[in-house]
Structure formats: C-alpha cells, structure tokens
N, C-alpha and C. Protein backbone atom coordinates (compact mmCIF):
# COMPACT_ATOMS: atom_id res chain seq x y z
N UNK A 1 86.61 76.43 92.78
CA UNK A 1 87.17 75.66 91.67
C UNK A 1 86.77 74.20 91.85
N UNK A 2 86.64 73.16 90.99
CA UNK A 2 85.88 72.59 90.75
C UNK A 2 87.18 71.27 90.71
N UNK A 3 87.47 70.03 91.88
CA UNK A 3 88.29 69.68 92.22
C UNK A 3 89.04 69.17 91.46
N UNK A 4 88.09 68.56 89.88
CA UNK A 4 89.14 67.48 88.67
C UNK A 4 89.98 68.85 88.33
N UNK A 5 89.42 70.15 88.18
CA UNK A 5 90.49 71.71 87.82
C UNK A 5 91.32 71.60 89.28
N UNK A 6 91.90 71.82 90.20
CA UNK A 6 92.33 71.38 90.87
C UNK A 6 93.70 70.13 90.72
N UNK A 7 92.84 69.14 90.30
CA UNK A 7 93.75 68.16 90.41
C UNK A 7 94.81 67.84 89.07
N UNK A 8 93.78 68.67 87.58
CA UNK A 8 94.41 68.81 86.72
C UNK A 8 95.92 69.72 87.11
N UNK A 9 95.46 70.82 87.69
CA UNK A 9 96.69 71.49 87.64
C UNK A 9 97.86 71.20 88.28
N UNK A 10 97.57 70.70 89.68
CA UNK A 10 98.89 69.61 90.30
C UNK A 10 99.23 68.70 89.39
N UNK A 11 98.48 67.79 88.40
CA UNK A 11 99.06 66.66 86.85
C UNK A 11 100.48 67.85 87.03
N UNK A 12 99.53 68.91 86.06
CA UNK A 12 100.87 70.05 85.70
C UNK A 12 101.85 69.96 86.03
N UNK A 13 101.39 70.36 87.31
CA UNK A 13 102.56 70.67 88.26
C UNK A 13 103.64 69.44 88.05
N UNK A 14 103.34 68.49 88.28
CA UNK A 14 103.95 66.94 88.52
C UNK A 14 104.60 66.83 87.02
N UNK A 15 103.99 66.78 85.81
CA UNK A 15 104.54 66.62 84.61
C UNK A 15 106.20 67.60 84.65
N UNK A 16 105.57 69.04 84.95
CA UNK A 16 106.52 69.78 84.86
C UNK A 16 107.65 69.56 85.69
N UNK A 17 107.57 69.34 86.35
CA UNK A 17 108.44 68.63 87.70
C UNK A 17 109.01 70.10 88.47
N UNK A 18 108.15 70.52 88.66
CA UNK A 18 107.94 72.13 89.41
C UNK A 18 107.41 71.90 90.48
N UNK A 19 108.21 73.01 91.65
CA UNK A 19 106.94 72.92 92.94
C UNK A 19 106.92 74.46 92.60
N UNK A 20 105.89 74.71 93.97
CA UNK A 20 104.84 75.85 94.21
C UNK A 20 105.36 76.61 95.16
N UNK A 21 105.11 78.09 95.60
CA UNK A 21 104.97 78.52 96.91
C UNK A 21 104.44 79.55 96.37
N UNK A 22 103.44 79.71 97.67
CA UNK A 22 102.42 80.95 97.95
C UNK A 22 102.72 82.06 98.69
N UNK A 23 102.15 83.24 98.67
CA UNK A 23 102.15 84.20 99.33
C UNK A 23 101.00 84.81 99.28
N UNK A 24 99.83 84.72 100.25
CA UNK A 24 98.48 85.44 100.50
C UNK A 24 97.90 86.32 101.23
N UNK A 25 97.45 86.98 100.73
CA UNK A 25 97.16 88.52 101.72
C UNK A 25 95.46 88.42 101.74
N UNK A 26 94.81 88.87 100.37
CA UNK A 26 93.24 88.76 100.38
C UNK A 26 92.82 87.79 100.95
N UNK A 27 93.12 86.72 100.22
CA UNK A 27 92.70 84.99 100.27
C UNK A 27 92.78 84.63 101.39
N UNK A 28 93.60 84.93 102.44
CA UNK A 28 93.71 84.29 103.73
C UNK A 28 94.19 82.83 103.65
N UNK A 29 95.06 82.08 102.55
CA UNK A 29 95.14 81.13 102.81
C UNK A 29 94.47 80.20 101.69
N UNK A 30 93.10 80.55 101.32
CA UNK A 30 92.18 80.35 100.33
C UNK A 30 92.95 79.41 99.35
N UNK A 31 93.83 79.71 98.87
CA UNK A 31 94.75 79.06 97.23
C UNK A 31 95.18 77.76 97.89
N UNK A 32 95.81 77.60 98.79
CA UNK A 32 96.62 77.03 99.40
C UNK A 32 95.60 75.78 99.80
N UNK A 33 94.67 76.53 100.47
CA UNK A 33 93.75 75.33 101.06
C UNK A 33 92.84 74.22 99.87
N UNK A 34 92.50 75.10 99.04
CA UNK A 34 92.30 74.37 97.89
C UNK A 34 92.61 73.29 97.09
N UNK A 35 94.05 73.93 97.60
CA UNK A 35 94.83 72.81 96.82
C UNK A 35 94.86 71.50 97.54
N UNK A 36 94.88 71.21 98.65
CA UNK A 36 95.25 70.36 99.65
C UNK A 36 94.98 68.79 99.67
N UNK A 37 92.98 68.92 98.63
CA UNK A 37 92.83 67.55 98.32
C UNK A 37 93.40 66.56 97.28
N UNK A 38 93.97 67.52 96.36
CA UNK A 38 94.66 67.40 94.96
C UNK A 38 95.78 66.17 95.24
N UNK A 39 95.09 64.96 94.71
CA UNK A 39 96.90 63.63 94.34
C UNK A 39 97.85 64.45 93.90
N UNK A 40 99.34 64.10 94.73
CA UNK A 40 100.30 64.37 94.37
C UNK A 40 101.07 66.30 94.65
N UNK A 41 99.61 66.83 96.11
CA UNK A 41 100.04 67.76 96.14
C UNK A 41 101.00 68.38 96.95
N UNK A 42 101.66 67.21 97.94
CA UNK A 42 102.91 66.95 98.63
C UNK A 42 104.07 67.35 98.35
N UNK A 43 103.77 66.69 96.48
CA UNK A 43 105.33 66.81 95.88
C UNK A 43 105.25 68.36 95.06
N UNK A 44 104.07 68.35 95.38
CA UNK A 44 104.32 70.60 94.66
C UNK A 44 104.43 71.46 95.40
N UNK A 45 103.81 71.20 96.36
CA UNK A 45 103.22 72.76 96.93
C UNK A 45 104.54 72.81 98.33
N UNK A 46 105.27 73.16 98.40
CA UNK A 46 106.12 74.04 99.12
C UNK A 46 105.79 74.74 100.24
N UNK A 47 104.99 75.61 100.04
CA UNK A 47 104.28 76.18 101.56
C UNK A 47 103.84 77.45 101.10
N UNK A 48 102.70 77.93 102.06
CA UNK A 48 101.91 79.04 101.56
C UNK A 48 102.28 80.06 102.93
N UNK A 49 102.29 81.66 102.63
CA UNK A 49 102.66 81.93 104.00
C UNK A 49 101.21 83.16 103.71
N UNK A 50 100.42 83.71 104.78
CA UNK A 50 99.12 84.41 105.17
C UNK A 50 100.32 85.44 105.55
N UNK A 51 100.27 87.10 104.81
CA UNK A 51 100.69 88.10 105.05
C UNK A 51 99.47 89.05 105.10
N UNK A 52 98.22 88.91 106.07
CA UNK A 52 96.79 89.82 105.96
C UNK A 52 97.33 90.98 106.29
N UNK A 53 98.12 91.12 107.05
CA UNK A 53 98.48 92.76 107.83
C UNK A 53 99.58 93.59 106.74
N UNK A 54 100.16 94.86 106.56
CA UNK A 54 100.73 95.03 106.18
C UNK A 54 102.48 94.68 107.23
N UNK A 55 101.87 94.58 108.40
CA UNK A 55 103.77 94.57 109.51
C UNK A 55 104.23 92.81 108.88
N UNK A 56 103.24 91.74 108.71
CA UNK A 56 103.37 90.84 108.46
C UNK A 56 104.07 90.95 106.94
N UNK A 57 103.78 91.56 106.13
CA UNK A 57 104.18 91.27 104.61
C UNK A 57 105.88 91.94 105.01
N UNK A 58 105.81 93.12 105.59
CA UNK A 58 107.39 93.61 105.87
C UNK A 58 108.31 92.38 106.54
N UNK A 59 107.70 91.87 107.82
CA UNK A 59 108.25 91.16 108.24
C UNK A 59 108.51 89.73 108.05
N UNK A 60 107.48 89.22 107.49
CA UNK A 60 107.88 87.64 106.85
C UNK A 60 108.59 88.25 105.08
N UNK A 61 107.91 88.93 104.10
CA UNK A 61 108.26 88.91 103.01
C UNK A 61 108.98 89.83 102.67
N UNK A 62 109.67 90.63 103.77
CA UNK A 62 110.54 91.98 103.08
C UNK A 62 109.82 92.82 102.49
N UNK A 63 108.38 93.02 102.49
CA UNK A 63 108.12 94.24 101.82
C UNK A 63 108.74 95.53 102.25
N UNK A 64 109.06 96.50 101.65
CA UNK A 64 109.46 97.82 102.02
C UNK A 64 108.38 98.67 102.49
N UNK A 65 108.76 99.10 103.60
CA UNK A 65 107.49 100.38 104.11
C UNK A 65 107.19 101.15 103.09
N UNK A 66 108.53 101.83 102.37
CA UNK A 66 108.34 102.49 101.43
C UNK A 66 107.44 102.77 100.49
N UNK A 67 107.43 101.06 99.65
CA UNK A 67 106.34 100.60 98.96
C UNK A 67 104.83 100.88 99.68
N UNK A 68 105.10 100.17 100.70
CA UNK A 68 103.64 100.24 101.58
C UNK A 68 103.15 101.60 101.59
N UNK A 69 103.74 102.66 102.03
CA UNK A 69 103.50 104.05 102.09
C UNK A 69 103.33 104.54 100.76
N UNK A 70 104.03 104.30 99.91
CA UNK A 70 104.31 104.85 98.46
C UNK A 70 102.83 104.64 97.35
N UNK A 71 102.89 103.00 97.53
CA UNK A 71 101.65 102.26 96.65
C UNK A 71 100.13 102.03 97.37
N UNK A 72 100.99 101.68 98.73
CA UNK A 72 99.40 100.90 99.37
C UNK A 72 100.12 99.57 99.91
N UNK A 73 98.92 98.68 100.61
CA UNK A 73 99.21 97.08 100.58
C UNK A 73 98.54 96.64 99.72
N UNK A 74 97.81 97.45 98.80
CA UNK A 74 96.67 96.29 97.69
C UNK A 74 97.24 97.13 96.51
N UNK A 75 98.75 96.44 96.02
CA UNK A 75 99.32 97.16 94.77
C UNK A 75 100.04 96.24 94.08
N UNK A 76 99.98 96.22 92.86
CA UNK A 76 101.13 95.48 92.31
C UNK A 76 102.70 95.52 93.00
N UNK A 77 102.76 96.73 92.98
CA UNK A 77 104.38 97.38 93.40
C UNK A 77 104.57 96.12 94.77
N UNK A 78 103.26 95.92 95.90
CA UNK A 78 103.42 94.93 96.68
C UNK A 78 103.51 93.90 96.42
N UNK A 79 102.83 93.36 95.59
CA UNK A 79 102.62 92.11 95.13
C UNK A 79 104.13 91.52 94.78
N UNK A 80 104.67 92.57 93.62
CA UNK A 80 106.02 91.96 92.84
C UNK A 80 106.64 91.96 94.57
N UNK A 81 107.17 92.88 95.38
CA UNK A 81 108.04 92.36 96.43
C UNK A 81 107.79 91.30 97.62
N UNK A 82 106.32 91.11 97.71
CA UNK A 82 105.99 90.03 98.35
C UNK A 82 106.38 88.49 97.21
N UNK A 83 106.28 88.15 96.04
CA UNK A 83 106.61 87.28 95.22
C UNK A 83 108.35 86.94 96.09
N UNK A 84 109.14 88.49 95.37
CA UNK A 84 110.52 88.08 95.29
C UNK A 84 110.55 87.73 97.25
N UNK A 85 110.38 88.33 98.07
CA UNK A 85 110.44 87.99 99.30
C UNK A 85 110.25 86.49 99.65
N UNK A 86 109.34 85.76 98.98
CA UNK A 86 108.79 84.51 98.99
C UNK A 86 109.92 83.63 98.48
N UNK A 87 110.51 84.08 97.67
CA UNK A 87 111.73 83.18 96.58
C UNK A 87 112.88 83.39 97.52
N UNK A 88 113.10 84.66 98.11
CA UNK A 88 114.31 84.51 98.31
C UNK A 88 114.15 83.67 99.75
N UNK A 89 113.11 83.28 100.30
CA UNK A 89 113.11 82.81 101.87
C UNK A 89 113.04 81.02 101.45
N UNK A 90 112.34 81.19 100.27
CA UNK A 90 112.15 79.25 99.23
C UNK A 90 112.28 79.47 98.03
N UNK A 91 114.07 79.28 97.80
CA UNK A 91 114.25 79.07 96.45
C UNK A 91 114.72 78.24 95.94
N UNK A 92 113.97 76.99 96.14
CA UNK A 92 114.02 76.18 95.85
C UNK A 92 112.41 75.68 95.12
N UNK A 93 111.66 77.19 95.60
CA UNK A 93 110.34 76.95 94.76
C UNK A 93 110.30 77.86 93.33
N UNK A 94 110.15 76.80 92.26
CA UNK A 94 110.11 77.12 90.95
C UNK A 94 109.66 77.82 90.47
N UNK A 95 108.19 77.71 91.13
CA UNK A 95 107.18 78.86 90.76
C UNK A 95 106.54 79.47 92.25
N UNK A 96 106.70 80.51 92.37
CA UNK A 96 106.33 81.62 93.25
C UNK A 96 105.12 82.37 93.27
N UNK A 97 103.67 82.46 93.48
CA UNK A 97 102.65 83.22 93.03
C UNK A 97 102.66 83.83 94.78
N UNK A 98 102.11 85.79 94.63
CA UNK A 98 101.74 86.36 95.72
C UNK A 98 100.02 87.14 95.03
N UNK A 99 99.54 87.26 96.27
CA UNK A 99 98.33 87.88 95.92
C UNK A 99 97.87 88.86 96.81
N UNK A 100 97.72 90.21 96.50
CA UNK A 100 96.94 90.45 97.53
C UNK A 100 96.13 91.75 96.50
N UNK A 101 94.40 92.30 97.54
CA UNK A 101 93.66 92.88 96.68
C UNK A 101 92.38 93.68 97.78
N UNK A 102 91.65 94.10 97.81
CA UNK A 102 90.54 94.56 98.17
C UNK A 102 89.26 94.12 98.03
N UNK A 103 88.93 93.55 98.73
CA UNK A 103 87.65 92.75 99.29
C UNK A 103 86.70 92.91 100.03
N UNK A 104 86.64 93.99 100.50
CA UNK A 104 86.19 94.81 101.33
C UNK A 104 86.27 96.36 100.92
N UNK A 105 85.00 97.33 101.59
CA UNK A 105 85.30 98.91 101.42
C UNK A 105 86.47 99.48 102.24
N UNK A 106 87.26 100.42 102.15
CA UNK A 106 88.15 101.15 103.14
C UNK A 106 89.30 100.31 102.06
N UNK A 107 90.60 100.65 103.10
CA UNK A 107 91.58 100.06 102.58
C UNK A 107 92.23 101.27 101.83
N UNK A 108 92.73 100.78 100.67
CA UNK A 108 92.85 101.76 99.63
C UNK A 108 92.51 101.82 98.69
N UNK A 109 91.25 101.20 99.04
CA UNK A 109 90.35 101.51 97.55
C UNK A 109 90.04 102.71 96.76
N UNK A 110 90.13 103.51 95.74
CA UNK A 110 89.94 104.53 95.44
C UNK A 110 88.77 104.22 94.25
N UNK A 111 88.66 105.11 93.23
CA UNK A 111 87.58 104.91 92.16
C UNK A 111 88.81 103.85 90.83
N UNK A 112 89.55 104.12 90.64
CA UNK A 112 90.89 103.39 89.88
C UNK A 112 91.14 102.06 90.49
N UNK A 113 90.87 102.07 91.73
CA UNK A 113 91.03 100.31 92.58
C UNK A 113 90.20 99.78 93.59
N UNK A 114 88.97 99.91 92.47
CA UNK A 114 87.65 99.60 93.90
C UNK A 114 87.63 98.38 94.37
N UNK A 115 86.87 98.16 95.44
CA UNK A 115 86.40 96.52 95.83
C UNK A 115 86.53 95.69 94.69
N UNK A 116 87.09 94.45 95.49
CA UNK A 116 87.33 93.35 93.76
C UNK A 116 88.94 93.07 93.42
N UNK A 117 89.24 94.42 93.73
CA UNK A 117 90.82 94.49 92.49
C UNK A 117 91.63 93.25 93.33
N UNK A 118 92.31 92.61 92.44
CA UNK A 118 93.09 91.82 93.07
C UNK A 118 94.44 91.71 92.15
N UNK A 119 95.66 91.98 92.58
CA UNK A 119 96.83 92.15 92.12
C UNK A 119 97.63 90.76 92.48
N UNK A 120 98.33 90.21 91.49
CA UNK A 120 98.84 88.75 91.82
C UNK A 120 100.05 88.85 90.65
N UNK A 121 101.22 88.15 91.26
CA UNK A 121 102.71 88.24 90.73
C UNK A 121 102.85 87.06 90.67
N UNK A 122 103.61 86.43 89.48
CA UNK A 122 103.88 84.52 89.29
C UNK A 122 105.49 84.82 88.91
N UNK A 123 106.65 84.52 89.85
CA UNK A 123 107.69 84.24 89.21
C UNK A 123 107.73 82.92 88.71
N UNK A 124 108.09 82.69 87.54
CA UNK A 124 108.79 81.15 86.93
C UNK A 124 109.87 81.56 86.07
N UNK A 125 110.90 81.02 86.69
CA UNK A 125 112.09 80.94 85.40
C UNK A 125 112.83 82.60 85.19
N UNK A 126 112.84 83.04 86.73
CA UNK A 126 113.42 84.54 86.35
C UNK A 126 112.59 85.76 85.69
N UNK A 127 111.34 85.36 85.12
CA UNK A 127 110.36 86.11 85.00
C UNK A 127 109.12 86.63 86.10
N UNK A 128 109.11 87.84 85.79
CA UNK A 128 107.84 87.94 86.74
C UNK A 128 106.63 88.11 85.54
N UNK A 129 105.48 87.39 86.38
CA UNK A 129 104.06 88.01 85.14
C UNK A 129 103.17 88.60 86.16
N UNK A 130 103.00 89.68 85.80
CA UNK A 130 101.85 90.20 86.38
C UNK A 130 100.24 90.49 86.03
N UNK A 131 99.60 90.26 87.10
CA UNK A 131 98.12 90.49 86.69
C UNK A 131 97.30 91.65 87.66
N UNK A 132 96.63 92.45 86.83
CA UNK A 132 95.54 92.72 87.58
C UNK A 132 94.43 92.82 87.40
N UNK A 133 93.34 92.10 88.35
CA UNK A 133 92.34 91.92 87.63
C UNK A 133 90.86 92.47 88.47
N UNK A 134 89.85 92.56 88.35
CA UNK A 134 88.99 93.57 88.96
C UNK A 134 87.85 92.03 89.33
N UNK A 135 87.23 91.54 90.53
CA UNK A 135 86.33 90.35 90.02
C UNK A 135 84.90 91.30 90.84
N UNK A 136 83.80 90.46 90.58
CA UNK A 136 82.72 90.84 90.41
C UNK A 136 82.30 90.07 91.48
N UNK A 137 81.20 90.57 91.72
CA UNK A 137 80.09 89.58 92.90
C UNK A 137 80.31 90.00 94.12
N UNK A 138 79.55 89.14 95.11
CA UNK A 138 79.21 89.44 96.93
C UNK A 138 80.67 88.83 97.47
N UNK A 139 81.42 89.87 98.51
CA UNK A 139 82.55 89.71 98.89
C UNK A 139 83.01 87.93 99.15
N UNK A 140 81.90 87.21 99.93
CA UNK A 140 82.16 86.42 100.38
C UNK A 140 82.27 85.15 98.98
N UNK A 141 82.55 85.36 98.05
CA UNK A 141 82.77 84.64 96.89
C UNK A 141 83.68 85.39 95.82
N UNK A 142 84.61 86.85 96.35
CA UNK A 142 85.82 86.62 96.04
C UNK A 142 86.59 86.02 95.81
N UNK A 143 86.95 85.50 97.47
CA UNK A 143 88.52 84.29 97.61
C UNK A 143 88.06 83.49 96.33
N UNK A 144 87.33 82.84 96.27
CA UNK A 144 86.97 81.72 95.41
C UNK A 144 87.31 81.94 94.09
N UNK A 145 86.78 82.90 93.62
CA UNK A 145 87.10 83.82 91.94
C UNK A 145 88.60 83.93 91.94
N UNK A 146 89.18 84.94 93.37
CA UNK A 146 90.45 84.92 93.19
C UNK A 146 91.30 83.65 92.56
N UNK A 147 90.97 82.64 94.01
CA UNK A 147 91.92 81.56 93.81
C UNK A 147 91.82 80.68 92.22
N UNK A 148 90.02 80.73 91.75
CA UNK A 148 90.53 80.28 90.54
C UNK A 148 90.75 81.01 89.67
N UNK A 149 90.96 82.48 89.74
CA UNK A 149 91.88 83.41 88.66
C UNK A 149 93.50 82.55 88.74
N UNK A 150 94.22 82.65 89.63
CA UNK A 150 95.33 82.15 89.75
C UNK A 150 95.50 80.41 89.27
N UNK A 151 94.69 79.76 89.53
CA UNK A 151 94.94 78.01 89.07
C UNK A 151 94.78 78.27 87.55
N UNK A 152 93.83 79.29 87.19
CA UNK A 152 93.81 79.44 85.86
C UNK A 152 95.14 79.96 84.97
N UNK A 153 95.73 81.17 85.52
CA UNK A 153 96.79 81.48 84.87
C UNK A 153 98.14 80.98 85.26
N UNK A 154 97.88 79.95 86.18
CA UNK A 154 99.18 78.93 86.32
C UNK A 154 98.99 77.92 85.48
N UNK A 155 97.76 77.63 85.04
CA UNK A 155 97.48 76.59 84.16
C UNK A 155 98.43 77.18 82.65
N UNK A 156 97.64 78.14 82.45
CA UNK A 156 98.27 79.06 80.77
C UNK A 156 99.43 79.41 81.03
N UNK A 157 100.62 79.54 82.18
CA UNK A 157 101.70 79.50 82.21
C UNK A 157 102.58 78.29 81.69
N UNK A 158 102.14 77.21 82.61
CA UNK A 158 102.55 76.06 82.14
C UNK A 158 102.14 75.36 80.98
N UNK A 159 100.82 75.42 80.88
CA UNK A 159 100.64 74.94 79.49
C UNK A 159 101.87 75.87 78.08
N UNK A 160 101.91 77.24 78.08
CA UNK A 160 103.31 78.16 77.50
C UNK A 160 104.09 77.41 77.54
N UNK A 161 104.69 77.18 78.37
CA UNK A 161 106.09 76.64 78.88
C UNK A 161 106.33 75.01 78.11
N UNK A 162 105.12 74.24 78.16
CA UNK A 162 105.37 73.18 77.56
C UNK A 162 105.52 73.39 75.79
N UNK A 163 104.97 74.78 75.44
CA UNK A 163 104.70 74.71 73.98
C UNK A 163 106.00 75.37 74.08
N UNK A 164 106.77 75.97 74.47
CA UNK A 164 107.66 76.94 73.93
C UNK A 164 109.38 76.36 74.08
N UNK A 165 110.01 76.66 73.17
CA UNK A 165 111.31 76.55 72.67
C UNK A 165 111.98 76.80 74.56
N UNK A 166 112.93 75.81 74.95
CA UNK A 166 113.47 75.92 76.24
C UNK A 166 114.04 77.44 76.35
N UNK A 167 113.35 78.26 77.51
CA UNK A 167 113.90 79.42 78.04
C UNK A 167 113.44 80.69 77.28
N UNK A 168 112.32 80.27 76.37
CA UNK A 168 111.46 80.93 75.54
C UNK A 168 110.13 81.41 75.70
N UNK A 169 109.64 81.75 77.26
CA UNK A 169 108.21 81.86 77.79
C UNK A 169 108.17 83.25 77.48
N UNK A 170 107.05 83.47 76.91
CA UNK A 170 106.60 84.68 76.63
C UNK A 170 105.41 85.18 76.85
N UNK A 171 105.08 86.23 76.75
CA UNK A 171 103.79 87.19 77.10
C UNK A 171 103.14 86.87 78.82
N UNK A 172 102.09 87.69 78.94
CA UNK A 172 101.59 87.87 80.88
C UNK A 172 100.51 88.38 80.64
C-alpha cells in the first residue's frame, strides 16, 4: 500500500475519533507494521496481536478447539471468534479487524478454499462485517494484497459511517 493510502486512512481514523486493534494470523503482523509510519498512528492503533499457530489463537484469542476442529484455522467461523476474542481482551478498541487465510499449499486448503483465500472480520459499533476474499499472485506478495484488502474496506467502512444517519451502518 502506497504510504499517502496509509496515512489517509489513519486522517480517518483520527477524524472519526476511533482507535484500532488487530488480530493476525496470515499476515504475520504485516497490517500492523504498515501502519507504523502513518502521522497520528499512536492515537489509533491499539495493538496488533500475531496468532500464526492455531494453540496461539485458542490461547491469546479464545478461539474454541471446537471451531478449530469443526471449520479449520483458515475460516471465517475463526476469524469472527478471533475478532470477538480481540474486543473482549481491548474494549476499548472501536474497531476490531482479525485475519487469517492460506498462503501457502497444505493447511486446509481444499478446491472451495485454495491458496489465496483470506477470511477477515471488522467489528465496529456491535456489528460484525465479514469478508472473504480469494487474492491472486506469487505467495510472497499476498501479505501485501491482504493488508491492502483490509485498509481498503476500513476505508468504505468509515467512509459509511460518516454518510449514514447515527447507528445506521449498513451492508458488508
């Protein structure tokens, strides 16, 4: 991502008077680090926590084995409980994004969730939005796609939020 996109979206952030917190599994961190050169990204960003393993997502974010066994670690079903896990440990962060996806062969990739897929959850405001999205290209320029899939649809979140009637955010 391309740093004035970057720095636009912390503006956002700052206008809105919202902070951030992360939760990263694919990315390794990737979103987080990005953000770091961005003016004013002190007063947003909250803290990012690296859940690569699945014992890590149970144990820092409450995921349920269940889930893990049930869905996978590269599932929405994870994603939404790594989000709420994130809120309930910083809730005092407004907006909540988790990500995690397949970037690599193995895993649980099947023909329905090949290499690429990347599943990402945004709480704001008691809502969850979910995405899933499939990206293209040589692994090692994933993270990158990922992270600006997400600055992007935090952007169209907030940009919503400013157009819409208070407590009126709609569509994902």
């Amino acid at each position: 991502m391309k740093a004035s996109s970057v720095d636009d979206l912390v503006k956002l952030f700052l206008q809105h008077k919202l902070t951030l917190a992360l939760a990263e599994s694919c990315t390794c961190g990737w979103v987080a680090a990005q953000l770091a050169p961005a003016q004013g990204v002190s007063e947003v960003l909250l803290g990012s926590v690296v859940t690569y393993h699945a014992e890590a997502k149970q144990r820092l974010l409450g995921v349920k084995k269940k889930t893990l066994d049930t869905y996978s670690a590269e599932s929405q079903q994870t994603t939404n409980e790594m989000a709420q896990g994130l809120h309930q440990h910083l809730p005092t962060a407004d907006v909540c994004v988790a990500i995690t996806g397949l970037f690599g062969p193995g895993a649980s990739e099947t023909i329905d969730k090949p290499s690429g897929t990347i599943f990402v959850t945004m709480l704001l405001e008691n809502r969850a939005f979910e995405y899933r999205e499939l990206l293209k290209g040589p692994t090692e320029k994933l993270r990158d796609q990922a992270a600006d899939f997400i600055y992007g649809k935090l952007a169209e979140l907030l940009q919503r939020r400013q157009q819409a009637p208070a407590g009126e955010l709609h569509g994902s």
